[in-house]
PDB file of N, CA and C in Angstrom:
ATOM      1  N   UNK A   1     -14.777  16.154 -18.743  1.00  0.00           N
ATOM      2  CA  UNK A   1     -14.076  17.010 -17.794  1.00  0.00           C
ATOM      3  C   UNK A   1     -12.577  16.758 -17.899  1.00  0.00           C
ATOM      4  N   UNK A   2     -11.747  18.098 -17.723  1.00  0.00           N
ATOM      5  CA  UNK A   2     -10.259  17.670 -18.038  1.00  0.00           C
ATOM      6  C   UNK A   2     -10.001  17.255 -16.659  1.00  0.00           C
ATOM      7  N   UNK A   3      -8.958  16.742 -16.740  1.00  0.00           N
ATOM      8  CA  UNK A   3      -8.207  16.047 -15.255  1.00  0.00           C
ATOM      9  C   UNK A   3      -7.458  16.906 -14.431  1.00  0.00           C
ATOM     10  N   UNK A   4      -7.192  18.086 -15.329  1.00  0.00           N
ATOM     11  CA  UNK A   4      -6.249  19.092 -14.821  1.00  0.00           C
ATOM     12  C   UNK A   4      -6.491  19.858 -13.317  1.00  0.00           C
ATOM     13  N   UNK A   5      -7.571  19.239 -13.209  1.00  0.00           N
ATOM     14  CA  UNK A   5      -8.331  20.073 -11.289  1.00  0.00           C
ATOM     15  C   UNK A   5      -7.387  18.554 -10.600  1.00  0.00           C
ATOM     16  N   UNK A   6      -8.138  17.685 -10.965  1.00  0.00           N
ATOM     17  CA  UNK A   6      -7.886  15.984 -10.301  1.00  0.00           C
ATOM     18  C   UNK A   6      -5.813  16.374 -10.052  1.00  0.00           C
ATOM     19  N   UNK A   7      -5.018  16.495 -11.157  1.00  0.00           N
ATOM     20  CA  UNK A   7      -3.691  16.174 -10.722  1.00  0.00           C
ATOM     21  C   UNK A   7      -3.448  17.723 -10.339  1.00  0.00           C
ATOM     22  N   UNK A   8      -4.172  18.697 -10.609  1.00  0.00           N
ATOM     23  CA  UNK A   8      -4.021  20.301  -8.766  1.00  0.00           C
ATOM     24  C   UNK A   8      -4.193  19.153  -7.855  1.00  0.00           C
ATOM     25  N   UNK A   9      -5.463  18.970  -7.403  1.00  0.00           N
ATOM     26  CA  UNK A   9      -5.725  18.353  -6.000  1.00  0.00           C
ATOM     27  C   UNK A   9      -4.986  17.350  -5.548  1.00  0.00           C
ATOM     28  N   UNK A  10      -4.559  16.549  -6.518  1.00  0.00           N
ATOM     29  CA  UNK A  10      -3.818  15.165  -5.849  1.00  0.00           C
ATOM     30  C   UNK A  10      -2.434  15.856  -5.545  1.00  0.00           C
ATOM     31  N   UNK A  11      -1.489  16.872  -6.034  1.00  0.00           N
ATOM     32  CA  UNK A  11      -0.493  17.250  -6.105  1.00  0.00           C
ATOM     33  C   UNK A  11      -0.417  18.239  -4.614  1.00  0.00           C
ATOM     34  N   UNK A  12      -1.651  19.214  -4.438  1.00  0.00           N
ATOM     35  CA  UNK A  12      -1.326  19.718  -3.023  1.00  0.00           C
ATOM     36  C   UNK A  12      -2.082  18.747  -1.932  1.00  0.00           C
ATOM     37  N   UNK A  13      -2.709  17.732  -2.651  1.00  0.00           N
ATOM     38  CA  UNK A  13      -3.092  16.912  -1.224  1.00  0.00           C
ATOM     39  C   UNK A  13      -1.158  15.944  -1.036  1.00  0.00           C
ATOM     40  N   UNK A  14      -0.859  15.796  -2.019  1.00  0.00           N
ATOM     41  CA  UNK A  14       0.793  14.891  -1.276  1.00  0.00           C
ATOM     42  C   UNK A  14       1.850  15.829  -1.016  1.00  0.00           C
ATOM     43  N   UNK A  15       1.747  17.434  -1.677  1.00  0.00           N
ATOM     44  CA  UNK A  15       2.483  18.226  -0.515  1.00  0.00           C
ATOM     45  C   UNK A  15       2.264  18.073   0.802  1.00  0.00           C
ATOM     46  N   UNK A  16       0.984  18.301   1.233  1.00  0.00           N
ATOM     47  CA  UNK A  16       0.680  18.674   2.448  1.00  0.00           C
ATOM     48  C   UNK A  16       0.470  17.512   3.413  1.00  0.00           C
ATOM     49  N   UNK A  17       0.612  16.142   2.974  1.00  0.00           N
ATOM     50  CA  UNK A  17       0.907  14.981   3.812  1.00  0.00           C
ATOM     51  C   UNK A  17       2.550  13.951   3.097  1.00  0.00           C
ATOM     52  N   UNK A  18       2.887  14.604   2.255  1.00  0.00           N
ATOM     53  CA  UNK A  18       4.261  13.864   2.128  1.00  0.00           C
ATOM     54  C   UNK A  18       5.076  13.986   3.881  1.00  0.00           C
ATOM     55  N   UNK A  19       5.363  15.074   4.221  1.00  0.00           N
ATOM     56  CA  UNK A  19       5.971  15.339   5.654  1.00  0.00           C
ATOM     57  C   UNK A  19       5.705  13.946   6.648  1.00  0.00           C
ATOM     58  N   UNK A  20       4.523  13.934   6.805  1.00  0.00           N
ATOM     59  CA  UNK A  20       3.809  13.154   7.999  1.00  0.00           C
ATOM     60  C   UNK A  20       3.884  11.580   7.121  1.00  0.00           C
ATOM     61  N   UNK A  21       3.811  11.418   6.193  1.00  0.00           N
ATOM     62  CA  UNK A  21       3.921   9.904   5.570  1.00  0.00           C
ATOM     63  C   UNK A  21       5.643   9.754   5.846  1.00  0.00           C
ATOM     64  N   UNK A  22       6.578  10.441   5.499  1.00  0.00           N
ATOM     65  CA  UNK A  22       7.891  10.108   5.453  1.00  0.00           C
ATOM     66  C   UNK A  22       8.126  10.342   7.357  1.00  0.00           C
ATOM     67  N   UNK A  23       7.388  10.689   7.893  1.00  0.00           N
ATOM     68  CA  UNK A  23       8.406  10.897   9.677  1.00  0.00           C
ATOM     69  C   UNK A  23       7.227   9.995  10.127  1.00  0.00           C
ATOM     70  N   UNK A  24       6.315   9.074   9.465  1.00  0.00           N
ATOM     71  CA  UNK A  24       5.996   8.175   9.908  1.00  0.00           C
ATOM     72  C   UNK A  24       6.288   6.972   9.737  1.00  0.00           C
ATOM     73  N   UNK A  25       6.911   6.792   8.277  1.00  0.00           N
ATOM     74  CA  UNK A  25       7.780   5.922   8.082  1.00  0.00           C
ATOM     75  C   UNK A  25       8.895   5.483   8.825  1.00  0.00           C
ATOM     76  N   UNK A  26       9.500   6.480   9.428  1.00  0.00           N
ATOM     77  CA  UNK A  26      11.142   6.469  10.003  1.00  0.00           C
ATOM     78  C   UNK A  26      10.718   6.302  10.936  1.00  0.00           C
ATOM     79  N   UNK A  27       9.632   7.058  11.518  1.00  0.00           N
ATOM     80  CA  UNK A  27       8.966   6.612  12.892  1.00  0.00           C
ATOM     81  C   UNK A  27       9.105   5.366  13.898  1.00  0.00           C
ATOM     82  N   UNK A  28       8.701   4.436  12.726  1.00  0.00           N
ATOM     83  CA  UNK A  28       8.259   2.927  12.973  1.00  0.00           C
ATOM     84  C   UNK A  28       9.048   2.411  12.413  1.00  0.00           C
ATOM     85  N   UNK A  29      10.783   2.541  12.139  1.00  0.00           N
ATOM     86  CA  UNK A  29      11.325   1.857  11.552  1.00  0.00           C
ATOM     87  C   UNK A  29      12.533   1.794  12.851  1.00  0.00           C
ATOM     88  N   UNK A  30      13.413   0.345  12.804  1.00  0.00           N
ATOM     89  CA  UNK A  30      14.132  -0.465  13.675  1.00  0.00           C
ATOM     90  C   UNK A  30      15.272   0.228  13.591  1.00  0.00           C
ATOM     91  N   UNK A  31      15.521   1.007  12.270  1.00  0.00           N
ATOM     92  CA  UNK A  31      16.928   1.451  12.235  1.00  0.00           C
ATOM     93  C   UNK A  31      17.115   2.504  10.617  1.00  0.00           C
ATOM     94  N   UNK A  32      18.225   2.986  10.839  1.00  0.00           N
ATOM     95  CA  UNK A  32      17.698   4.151   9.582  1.00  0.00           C
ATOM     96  C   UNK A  32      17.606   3.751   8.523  1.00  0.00           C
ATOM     97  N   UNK A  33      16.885   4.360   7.576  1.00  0.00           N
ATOM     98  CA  UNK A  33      16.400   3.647   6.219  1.00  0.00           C
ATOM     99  C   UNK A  33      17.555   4.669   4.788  1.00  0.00           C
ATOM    100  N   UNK A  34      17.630   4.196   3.936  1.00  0.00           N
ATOM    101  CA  UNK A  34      17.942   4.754   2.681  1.00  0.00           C
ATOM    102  C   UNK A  34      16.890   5.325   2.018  1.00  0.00           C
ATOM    103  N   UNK A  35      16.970   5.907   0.897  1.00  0.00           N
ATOM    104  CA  UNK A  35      15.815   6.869   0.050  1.00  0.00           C
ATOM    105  C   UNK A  35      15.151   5.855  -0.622  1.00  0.00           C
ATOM    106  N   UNK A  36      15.652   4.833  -0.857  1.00  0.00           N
ATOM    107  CA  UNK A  36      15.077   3.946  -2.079  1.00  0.00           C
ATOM    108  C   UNK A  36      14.187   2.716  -0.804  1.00  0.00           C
ATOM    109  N   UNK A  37      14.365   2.415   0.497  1.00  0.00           N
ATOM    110  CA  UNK A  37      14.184   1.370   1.066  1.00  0.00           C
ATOM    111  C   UNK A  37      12.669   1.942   1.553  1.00  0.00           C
ATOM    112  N   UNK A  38      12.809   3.122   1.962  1.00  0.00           N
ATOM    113  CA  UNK A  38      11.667   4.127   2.054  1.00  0.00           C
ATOM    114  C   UNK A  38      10.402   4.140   0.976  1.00  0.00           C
ATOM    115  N   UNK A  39      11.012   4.472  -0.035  1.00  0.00           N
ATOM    116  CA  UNK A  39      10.080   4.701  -1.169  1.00  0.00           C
ATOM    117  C   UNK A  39       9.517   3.075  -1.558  1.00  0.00           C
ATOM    118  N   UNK A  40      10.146   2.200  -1.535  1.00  0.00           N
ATOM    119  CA  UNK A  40       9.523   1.298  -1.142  1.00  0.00           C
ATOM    120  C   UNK A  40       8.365   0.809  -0.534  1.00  0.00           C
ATOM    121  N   UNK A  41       8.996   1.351   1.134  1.00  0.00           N
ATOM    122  CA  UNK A  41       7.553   0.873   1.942  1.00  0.00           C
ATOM    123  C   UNK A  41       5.876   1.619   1.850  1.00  0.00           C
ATOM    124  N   UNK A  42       6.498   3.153   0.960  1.00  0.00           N
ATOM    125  CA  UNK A  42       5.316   4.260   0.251  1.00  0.00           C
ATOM    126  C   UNK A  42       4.611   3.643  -0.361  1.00  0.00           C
ATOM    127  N   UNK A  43       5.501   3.067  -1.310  1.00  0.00           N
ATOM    128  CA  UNK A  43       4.500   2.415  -2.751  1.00  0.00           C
ATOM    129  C   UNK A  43       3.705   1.251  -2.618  1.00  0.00           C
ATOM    130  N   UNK A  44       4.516   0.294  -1.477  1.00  0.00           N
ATOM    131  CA  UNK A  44       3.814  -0.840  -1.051  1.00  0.00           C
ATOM    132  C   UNK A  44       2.510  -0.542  -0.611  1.00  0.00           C
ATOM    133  N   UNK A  45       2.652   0.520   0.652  1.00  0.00           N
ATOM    134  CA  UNK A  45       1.450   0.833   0.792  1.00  0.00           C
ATOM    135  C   UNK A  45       0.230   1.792  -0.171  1.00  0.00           C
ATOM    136  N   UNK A  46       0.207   2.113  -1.283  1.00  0.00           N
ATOM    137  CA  UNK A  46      -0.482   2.535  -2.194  1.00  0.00           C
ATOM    138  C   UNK A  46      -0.336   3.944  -2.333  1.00  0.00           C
ATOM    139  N   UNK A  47       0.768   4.429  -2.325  1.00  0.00           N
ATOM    140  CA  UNK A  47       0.996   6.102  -2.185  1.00  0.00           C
ATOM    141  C   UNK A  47       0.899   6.765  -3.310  1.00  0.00           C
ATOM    142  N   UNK A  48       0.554   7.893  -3.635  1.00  0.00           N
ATOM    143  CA  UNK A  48       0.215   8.364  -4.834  1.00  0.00           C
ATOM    144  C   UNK A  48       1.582   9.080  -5.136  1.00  0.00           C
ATOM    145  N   UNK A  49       2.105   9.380  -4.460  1.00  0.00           N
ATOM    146  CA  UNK A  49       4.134   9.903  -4.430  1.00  0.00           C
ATOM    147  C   UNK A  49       4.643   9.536  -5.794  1.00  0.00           C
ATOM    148  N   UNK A  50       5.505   9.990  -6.384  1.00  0.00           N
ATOM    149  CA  UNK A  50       6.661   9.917  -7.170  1.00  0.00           C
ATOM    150  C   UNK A  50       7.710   9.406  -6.347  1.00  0.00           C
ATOM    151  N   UNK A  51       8.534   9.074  -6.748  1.00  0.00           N
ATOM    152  CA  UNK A  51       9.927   8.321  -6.069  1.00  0.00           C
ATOM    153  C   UNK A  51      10.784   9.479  -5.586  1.00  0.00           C
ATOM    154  N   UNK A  52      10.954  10.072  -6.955  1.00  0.00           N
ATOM    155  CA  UNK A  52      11.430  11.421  -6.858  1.00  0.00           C
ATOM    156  C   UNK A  52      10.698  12.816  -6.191  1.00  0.00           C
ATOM    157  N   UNK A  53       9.932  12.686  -5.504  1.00  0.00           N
ATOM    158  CA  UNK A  53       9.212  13.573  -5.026  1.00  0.00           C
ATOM    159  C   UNK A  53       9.695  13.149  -3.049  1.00  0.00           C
ATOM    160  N   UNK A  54      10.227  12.571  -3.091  1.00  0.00           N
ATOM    161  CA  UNK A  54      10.111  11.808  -1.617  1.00  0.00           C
ATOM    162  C   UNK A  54      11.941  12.814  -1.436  1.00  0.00           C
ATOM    163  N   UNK A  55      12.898  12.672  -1.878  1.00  0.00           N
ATOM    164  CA  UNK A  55      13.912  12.764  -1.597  1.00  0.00           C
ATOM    165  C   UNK A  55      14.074  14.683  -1.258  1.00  0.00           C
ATOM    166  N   UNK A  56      13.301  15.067  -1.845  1.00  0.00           N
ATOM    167  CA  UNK A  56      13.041  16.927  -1.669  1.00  0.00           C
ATOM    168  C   UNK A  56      12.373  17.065  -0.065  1.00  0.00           C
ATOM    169  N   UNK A  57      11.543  15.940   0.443  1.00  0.00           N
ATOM    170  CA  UNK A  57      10.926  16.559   1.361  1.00  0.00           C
ATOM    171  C   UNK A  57      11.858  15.447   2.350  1.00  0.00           C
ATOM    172  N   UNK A  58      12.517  14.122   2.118  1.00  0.00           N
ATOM    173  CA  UNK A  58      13.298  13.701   3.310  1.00  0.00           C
ATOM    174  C   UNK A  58      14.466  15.272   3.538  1.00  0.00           C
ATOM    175  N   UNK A  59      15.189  15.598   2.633  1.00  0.00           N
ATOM    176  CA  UNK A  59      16.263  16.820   2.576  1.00  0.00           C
ATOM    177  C   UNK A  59      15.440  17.667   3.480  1.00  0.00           C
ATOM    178  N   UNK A  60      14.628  18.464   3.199  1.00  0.00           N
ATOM    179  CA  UNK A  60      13.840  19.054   4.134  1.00  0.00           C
ATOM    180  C   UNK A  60      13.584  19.191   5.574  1.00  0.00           C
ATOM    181  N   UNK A  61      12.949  17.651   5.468  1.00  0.00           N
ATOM    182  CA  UNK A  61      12.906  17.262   7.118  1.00  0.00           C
ATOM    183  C   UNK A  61      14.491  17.105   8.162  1.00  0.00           C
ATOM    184  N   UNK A  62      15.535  16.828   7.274  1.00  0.00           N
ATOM    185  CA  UNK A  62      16.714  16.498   7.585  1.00  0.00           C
ATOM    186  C   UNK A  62      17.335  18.293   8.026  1.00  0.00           C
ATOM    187  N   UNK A  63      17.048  19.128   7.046  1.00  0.00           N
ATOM    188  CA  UNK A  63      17.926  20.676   6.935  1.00  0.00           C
ATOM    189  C   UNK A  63      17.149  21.224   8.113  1.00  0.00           C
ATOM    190  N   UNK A  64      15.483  21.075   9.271  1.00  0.00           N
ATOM    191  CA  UNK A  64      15.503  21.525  10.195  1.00  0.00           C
ATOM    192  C   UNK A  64      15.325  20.485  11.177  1.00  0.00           C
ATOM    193  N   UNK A  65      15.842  19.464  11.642  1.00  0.00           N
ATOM    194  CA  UNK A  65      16.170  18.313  12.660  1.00  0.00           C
ATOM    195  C   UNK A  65      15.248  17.424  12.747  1.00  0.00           C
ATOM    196  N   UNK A  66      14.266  17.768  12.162  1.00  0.00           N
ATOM    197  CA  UNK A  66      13.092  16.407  12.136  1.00  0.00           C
ATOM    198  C   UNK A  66      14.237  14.674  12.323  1.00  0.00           C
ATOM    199  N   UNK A  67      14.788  14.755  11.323  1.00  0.00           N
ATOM    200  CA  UNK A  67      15.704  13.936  10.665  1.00  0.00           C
ATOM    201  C   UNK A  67      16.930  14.080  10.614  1.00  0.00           C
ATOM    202  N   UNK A  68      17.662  12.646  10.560  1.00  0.00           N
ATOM    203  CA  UNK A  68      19.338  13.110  10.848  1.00  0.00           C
ATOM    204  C   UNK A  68      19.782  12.208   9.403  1.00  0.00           C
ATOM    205  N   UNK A  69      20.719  12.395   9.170  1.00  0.00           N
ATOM    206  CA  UNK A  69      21.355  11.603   7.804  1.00  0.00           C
ATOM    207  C   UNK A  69      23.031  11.382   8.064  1.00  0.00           C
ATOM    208  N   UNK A  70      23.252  10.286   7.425  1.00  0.00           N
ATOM    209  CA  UNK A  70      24.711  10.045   7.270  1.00  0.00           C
ATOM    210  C   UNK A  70      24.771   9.374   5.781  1.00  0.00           C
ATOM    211  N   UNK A  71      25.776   9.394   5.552  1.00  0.00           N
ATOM    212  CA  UNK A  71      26.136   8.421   4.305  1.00  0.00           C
ATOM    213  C   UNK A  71      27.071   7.367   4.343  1.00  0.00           C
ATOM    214  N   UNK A  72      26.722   6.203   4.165  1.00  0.00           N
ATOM    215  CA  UNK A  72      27.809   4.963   4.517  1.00  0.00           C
ATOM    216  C   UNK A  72      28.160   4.529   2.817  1.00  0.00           C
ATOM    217  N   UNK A  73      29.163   3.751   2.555  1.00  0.00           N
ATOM    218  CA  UNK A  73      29.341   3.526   1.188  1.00  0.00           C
ATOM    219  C   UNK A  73      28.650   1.970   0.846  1.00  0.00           C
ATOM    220  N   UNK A  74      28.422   1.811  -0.155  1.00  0.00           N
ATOM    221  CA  UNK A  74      27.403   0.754  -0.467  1.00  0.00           C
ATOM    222  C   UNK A  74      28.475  -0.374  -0.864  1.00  0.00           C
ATOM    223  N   UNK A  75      28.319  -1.881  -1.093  1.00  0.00           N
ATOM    224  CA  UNK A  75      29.094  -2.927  -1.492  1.00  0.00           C
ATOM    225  C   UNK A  75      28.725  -2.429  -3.106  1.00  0.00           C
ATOM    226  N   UNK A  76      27.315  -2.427  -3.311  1.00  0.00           N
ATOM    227  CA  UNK A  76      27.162  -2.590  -5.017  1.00  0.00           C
ATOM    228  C   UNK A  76      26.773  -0.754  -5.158  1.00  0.00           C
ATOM    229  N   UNK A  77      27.455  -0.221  -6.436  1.00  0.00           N
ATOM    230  CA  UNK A  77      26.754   1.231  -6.526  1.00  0.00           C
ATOM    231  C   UNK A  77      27.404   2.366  -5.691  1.00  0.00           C
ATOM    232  N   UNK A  78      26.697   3.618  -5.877  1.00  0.00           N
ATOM    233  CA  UNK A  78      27.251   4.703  -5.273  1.00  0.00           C
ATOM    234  C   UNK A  78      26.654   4.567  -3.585  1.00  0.00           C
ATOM    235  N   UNK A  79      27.574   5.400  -2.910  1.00  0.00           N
ATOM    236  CA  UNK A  79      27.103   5.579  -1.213  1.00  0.00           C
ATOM    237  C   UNK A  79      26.019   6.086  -0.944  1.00  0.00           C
ATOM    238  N   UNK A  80      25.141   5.655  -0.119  1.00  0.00           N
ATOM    239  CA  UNK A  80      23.896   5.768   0.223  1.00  0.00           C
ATOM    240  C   UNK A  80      23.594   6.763   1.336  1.00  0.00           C
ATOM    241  N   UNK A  81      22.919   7.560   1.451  1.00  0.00           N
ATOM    242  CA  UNK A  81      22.474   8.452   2.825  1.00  0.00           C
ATOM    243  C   UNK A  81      21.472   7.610   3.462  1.00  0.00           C
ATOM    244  N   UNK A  82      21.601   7.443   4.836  1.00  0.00           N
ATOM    245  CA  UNK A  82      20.547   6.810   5.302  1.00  0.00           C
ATOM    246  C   UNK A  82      19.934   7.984   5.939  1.00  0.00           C
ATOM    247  N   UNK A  83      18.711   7.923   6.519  1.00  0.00           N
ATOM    248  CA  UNK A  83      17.785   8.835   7.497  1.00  0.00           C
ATOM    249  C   UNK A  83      17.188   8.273   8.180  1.00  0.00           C
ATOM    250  N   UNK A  84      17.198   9.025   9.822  1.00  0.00           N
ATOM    251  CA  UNK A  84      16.581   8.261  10.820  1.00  0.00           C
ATOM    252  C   UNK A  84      16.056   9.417  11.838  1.00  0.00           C
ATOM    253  N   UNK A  85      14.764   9.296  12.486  1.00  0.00           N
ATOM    254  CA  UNK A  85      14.020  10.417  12.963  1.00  0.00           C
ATOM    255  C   UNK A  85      14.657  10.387  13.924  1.00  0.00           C
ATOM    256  N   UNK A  86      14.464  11.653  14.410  1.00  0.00           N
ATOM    257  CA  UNK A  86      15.058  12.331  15.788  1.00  0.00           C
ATOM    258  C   UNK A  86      14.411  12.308  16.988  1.00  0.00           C
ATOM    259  N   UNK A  87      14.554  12.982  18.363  1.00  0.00           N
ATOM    260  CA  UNK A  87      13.431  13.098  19.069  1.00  0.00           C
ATOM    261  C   UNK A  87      12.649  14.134  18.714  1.00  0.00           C
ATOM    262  N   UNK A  88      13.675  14.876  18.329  1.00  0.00           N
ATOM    263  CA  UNK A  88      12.371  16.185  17.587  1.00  0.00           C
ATOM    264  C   UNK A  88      11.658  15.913  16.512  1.00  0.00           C
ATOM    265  N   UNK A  89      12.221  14.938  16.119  1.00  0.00           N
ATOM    266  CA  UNK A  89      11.203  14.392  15.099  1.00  0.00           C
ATOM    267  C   UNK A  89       9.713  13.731  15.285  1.00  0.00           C
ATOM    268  N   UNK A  90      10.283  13.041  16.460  1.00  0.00           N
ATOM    269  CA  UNK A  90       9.575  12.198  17.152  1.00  0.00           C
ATOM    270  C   UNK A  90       8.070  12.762  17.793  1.00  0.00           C
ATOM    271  N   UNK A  91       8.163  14.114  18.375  1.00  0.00           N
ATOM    272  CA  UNK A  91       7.474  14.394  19.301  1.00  0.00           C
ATOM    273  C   UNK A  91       6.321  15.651  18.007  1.00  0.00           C
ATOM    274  N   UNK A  92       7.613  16.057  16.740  1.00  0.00           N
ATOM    275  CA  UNK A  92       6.318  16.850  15.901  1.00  0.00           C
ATOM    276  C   UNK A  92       5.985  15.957  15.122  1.00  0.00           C
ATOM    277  N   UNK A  93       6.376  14.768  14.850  1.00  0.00           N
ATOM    278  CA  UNK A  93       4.931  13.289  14.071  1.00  0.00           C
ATOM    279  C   UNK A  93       4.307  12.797  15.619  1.00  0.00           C
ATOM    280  N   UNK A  94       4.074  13.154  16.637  1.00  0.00           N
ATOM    281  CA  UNK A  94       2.882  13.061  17.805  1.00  0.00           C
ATOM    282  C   UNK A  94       1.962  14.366  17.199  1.00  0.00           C
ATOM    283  N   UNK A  95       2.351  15.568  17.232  1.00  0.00           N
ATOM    284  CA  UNK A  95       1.636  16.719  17.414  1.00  0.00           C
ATOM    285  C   UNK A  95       0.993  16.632  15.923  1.00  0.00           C
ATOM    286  N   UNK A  96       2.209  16.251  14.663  1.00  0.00           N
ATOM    287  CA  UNK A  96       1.090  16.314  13.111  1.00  0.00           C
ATOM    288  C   UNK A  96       0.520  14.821  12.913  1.00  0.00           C
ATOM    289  N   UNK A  97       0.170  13.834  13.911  1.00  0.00           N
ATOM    290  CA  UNK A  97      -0.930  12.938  13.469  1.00  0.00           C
ATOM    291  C   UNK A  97      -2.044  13.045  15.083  1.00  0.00           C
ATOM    292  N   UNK A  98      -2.056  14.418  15.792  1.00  0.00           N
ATOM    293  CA  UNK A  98      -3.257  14.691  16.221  1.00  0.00           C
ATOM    294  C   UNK A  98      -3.781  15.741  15.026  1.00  0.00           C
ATOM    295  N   UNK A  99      -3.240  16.308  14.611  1.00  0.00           N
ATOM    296  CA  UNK A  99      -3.410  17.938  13.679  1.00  0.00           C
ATOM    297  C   UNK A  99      -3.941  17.100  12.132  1.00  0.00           C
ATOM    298  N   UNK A 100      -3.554  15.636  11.995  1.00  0.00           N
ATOM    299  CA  UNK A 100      -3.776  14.884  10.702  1.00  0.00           C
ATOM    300  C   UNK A 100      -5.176  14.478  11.278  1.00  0.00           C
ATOM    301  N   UNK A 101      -5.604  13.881  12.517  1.00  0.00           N
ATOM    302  CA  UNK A 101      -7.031  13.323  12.904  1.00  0.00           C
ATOM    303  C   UNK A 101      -8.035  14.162  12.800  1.00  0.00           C
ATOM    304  N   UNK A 102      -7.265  15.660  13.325  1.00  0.00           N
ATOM    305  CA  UNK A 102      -8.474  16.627  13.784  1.00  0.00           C
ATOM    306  C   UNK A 102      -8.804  17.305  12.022  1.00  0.00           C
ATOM    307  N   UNK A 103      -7.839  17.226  11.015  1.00  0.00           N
ATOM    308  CA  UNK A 103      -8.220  17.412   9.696  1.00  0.00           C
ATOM    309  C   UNK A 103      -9.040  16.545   9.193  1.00  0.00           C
ATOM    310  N   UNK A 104      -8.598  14.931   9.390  1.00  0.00           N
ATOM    311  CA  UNK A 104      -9.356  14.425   9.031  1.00  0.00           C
ATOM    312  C   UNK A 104     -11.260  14.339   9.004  1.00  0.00           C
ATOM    313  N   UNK A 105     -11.278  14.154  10.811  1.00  0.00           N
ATOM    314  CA  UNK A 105     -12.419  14.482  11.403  1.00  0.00           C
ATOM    315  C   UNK A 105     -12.858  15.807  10.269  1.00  0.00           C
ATOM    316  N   UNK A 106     -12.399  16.947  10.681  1.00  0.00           N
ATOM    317  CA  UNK A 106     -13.555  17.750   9.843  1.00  0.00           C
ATOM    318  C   UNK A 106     -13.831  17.455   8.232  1.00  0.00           C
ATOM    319  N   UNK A 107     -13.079  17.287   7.794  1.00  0.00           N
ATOM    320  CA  UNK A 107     -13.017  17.328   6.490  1.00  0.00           C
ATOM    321  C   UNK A 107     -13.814  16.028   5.897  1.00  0.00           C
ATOM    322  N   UNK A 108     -14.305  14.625   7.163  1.00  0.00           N
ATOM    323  CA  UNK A 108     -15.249  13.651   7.019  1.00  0.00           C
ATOM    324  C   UNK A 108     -16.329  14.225   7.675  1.00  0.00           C
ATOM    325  N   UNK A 109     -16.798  15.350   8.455  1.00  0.00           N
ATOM    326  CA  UNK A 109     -17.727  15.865   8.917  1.00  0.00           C
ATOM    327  C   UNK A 109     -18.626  16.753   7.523  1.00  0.00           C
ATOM    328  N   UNK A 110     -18.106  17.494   7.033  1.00  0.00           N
ATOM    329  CA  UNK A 110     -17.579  18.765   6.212  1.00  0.00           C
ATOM    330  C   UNK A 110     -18.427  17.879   4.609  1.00  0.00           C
ATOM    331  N   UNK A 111     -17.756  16.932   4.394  1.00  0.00           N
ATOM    332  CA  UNK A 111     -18.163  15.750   3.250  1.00  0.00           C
ATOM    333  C   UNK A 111     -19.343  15.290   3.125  1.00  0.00           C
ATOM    334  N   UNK A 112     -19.632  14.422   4.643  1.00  0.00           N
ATOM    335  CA  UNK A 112     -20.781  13.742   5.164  1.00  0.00           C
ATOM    336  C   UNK A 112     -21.928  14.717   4.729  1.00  0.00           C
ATOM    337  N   UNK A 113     -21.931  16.165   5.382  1.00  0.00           N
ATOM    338  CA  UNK A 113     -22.906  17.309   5.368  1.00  0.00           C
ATOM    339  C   UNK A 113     -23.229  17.643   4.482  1.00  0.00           C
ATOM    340  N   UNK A 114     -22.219  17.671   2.593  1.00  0.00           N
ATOM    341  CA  UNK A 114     -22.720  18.322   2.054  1.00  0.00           C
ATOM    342  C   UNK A 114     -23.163  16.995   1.286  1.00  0.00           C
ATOM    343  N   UNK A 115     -23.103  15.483   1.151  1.00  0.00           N
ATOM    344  CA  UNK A 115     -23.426  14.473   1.162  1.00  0.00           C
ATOM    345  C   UNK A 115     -25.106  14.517   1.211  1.00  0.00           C
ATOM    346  N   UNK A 116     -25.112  14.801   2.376  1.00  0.00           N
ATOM    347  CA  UNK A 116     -26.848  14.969   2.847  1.00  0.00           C
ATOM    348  C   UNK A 116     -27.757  15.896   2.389  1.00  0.00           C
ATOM    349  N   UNK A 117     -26.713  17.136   1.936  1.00  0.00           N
ATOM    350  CA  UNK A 117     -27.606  18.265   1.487  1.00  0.00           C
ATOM    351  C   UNK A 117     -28.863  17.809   0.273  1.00  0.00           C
TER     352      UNK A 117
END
């Protein structure tokens, strides 16, 4: 079997949760993060992401207020943008990790069923 279904599926399954992995990141973070400090804590945790795939959807979240950004200049290297969630950020990563459970739920319901068939 070619793989070519496997990297479709893996590719619109991290569209459609890159959003909610990155405003959960910032979520739970003490203070705003950089692109690279981020992609970090992704990979640590086992993310199937590109590095470069993360910085299209922080821009994103940032261009309608999810997220706010500044850029401070770095000691070593070029100036860094940091990003840090908003309250509006805040309150649509409440509403997309009930909307992430209630996907989940079916889609382990949905599995289970045809599991049994």
């Amino acid at each position: 079997m070619t793989d070519a279904p496997n990297k479709k599926f893996r590719k619109e399954m991290n569209a459609g949760t890159a959003s909610l992995v990155m405003l959960s990141v910032l979520g739970s973070a003490s203070e705003p993060m950089y692109g690279y400090q981020i992609a970090k804590i992704v990979t640590q945790k086992g993310s199937m992401m590109k590095q470069g795939a993360l910085y299209p959807v922080l821009r994103s979240l940032d261009s309608i207020g999810l997220l706010e950004s500044f850029v401070e200049p770095s000691v070593a290297g070029p100036p860094r943008r940091y990003y840090r969630i908003t309250q509006l950020g805040r309150d649509t990563l409440l509403e997309w990790l009930e909307i992430w459970e209630q996907t989940k739920n079916f889609v382990d319901v949905a599995v289970k069923g045809i599991e049994n068939d």
